[in-house]
Protein backbone atom coordinates (compact mmCIF):
# COMPACT_ATOMS: atom_id res chain seq x y z
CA UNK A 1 52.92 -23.53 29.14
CA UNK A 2 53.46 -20.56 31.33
CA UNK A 3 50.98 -17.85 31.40
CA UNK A 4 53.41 -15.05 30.37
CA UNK A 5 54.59 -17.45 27.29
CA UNK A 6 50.68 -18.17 26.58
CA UNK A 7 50.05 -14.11 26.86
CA UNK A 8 52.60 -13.94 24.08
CA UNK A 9 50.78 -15.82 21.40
CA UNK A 10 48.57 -12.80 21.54
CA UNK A 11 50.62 -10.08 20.50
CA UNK A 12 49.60 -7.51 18.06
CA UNK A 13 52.49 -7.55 16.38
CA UNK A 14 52.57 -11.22 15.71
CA UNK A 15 49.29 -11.35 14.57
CA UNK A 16 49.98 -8.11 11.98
CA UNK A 17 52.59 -9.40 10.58
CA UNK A 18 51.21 -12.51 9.57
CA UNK A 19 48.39 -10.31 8.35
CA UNK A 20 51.17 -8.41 6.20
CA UNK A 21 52.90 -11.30 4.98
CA UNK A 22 49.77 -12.67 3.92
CA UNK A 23 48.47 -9.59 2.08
CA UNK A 24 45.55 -9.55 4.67
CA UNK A 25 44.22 -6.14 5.13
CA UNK A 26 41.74 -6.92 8.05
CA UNK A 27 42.36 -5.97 11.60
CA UNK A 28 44.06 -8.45 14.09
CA UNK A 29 42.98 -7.02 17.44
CA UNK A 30 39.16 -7.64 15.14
CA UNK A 31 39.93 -10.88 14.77
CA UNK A 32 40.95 -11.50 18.42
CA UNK A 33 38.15 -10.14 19.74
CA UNK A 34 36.05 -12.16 17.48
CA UNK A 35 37.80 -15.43 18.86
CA UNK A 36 36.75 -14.16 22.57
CA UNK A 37 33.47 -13.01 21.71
CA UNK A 38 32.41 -16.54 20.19
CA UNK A 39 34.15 -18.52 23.41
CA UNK A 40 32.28 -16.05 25.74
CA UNK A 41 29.21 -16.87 24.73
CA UNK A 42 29.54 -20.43 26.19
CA UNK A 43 29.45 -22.15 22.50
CA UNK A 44 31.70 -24.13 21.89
CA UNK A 45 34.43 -23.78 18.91
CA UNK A 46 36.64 -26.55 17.47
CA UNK A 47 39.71 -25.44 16.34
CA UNK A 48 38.88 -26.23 12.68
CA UNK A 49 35.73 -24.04 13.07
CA UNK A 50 37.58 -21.34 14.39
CA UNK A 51 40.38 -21.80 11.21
CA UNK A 52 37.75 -21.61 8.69
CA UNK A 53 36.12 -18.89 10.36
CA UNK A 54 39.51 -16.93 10.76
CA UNK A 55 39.72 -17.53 6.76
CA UNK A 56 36.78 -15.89 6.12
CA UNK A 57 37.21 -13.14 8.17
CA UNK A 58 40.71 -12.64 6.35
CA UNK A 59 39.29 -13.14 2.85
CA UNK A 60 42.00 -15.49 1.72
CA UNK A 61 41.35 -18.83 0.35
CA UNK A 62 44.39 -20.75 2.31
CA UNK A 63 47.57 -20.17 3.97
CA UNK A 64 50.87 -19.07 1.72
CA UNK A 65 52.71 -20.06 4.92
CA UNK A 66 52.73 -22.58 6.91
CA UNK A 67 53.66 -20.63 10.05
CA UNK A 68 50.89 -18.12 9.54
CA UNK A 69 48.40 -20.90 10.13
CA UNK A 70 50.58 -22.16 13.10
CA UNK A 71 50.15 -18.64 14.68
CA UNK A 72 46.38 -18.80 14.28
CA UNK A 73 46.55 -22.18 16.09
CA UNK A 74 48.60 -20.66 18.79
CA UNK A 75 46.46 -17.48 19.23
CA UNK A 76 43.20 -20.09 19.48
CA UNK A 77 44.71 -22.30 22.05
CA UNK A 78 46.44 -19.60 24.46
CA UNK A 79 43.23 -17.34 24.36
CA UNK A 80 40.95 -20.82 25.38
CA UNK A 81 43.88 -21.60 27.81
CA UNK A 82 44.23 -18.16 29.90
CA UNK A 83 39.64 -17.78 29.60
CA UNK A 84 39.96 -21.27 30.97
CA UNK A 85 42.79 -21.80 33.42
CA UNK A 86 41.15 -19.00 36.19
CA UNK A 87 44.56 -16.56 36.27
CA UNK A 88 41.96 -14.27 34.77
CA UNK A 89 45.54 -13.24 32.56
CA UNK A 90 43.67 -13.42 29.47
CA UNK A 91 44.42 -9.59 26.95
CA UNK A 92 42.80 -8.20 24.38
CA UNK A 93 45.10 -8.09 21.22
CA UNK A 94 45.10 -4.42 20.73
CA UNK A 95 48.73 -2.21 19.88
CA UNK A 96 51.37 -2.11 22.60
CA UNK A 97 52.38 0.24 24.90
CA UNK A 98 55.35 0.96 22.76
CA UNK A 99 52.56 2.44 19.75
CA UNK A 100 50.78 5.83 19.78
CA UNK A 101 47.61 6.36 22.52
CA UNK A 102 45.40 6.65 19.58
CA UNK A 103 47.01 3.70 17.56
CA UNK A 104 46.01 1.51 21.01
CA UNK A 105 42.32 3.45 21.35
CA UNK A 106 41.78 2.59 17.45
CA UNK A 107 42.68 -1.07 18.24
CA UNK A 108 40.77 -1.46 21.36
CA UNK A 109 37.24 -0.12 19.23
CA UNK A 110 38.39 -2.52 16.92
CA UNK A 111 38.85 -5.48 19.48
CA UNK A 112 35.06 -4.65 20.81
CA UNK A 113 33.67 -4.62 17.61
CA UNK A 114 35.16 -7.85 16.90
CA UNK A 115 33.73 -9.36 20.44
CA UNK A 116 30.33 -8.15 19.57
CA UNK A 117 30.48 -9.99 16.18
CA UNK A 118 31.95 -13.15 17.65
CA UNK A 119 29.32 -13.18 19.84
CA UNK A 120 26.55 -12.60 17.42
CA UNK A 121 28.42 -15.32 15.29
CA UNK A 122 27.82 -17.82 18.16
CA UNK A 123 24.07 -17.42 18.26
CA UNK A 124 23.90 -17.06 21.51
CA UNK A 125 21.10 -14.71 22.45
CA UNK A 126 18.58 -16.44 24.92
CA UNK A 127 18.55 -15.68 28.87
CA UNK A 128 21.25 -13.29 28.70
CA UNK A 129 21.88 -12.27 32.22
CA UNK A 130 21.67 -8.18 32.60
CA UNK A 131 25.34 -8.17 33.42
CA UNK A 132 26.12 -10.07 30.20
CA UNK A 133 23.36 -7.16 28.21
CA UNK A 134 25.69 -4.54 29.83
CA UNK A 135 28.71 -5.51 29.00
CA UNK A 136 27.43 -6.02 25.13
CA UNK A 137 26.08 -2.36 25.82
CA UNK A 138 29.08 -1.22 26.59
CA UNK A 139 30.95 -3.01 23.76
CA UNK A 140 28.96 -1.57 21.48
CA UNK A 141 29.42 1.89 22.18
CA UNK A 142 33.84 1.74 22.59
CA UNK A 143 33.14 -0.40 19.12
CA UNK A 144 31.65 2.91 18.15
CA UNK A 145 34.21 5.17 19.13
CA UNK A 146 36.88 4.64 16.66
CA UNK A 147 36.94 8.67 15.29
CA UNK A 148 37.32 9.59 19.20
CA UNK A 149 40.08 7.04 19.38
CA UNK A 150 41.53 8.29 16.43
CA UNK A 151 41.52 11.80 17.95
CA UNK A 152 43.45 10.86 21.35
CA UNK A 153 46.61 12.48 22.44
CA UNK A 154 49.39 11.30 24.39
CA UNK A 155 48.76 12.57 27.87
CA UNK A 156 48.70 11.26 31.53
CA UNK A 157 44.53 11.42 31.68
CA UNK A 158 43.78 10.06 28.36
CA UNK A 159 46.54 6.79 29.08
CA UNK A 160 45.21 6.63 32.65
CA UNK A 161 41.08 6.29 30.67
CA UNK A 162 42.66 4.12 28.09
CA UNK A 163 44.00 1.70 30.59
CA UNK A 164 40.69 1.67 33.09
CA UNK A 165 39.10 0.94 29.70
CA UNK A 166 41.68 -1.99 28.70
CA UNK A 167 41.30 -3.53 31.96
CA UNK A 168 36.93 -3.14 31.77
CA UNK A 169 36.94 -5.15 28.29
CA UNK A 170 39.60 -7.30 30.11
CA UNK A 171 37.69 -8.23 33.12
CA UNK A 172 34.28 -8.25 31.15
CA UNK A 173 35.04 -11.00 28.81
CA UNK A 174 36.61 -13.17 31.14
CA UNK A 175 33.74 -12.70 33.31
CA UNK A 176 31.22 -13.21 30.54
CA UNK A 177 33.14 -16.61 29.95
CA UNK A 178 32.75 -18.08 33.35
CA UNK A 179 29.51 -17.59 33.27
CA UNK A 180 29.14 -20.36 30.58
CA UNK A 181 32.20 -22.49 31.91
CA UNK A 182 33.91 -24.27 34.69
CA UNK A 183 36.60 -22.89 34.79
CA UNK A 184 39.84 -25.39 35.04
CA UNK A 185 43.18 -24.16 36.49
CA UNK A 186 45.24 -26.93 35.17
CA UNK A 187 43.75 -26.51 31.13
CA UNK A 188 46.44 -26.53 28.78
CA UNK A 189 45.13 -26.65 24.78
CA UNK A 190 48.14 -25.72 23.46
CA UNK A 191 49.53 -29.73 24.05
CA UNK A 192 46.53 -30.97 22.54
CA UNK A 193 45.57 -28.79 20.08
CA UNK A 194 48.53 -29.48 17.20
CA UNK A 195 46.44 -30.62 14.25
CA UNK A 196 48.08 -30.34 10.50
């Protein structure tokens, strides 16, 4: 599957409205960044694990559709895919560039605070390199700027910030995954990850 194809099973938009369809009222780019803060941490995560995990998060007991779940299955195995495959072309799932500055800050917060609890999720907390402590650092504190986010207007400095900042969380968790994996340029979990 090509990258660009694999980059779209991790749009926003995709994700929400499966959220709205199911009457879920959590954030996606929260979930996302959940997903890349548990592979990150160099644990690994069957896709099962990750569905059951993705239901609790959501609060729902199972799936009114069928293609919800399928999207889940889709946004696990692309995300694994682009960490894995060494384009270092894996995104956060925040708002497009089509939404609001602030809409995209909001969602980026929400995307680190998701990473941070993925990680914690994983358990993962011995011999952290000081790279991998900074980068939780750092998490942390966009995690904690939501109000600022919320607070952003649309100008040419604050979309210039908002992309370095994109681009850090970006580069960070891709980074913070290699440091746990080999990383394998011809991966491909989206052939044989299509359990029902």
């Amino acid at each position: 599957m090509s990258t660009e194809m694999l980059k779209d099973a991790l749009d926003f938009d995709l994700i929400a409205d499966v959220f709205v369809s199911e009457s879920i009222t959590a954030s996606p780019s929260e979930l996302h960044g959940q997903l890349c803060g548990y592979l990150a941490s160099g644990v690994t995560l069957p896709l099962e694990d990750w569905l059951t995990m993705v239901a609790e998060f959501c609060d729902i007991e199972g799936w009114k559709e069928e293609a919800s779940r399928a999207v889940m299955v889709e946004l696990y195995t692309a995300t694994l895919t682009l960490f894995q495959n060494g384009e270092f072309a894996l995104v956060p799932s925040i708002a497009d560039e089509d939404a609001e500055l602030c809409e995209r800050g909001v969602t980026l917060s929400q995307w680190a605070h998701g990473f941070l609890a993925g990680y914690g999720l994983s358990g993962q907390k011995n011999n952290l390199s000081d790279e991998t402590k900074q980068i939780l650092r750092d998490f942390a504190n966009i995690s904690g700027m939501q109000a600022e986010m919320r607070a952003l207007e649309d100008n040419n400095d604050n979309e210039a910030d908002l992309t370095e900042l994109v681009e850090y969380v970006r580069l960070s968790a891709m980074m913070m995954f290699t440091e746990h994996h080999d990383i394998n340029p011809d991966v491909d979990h989206t052939k044989q990850n299509s359990l029902h």
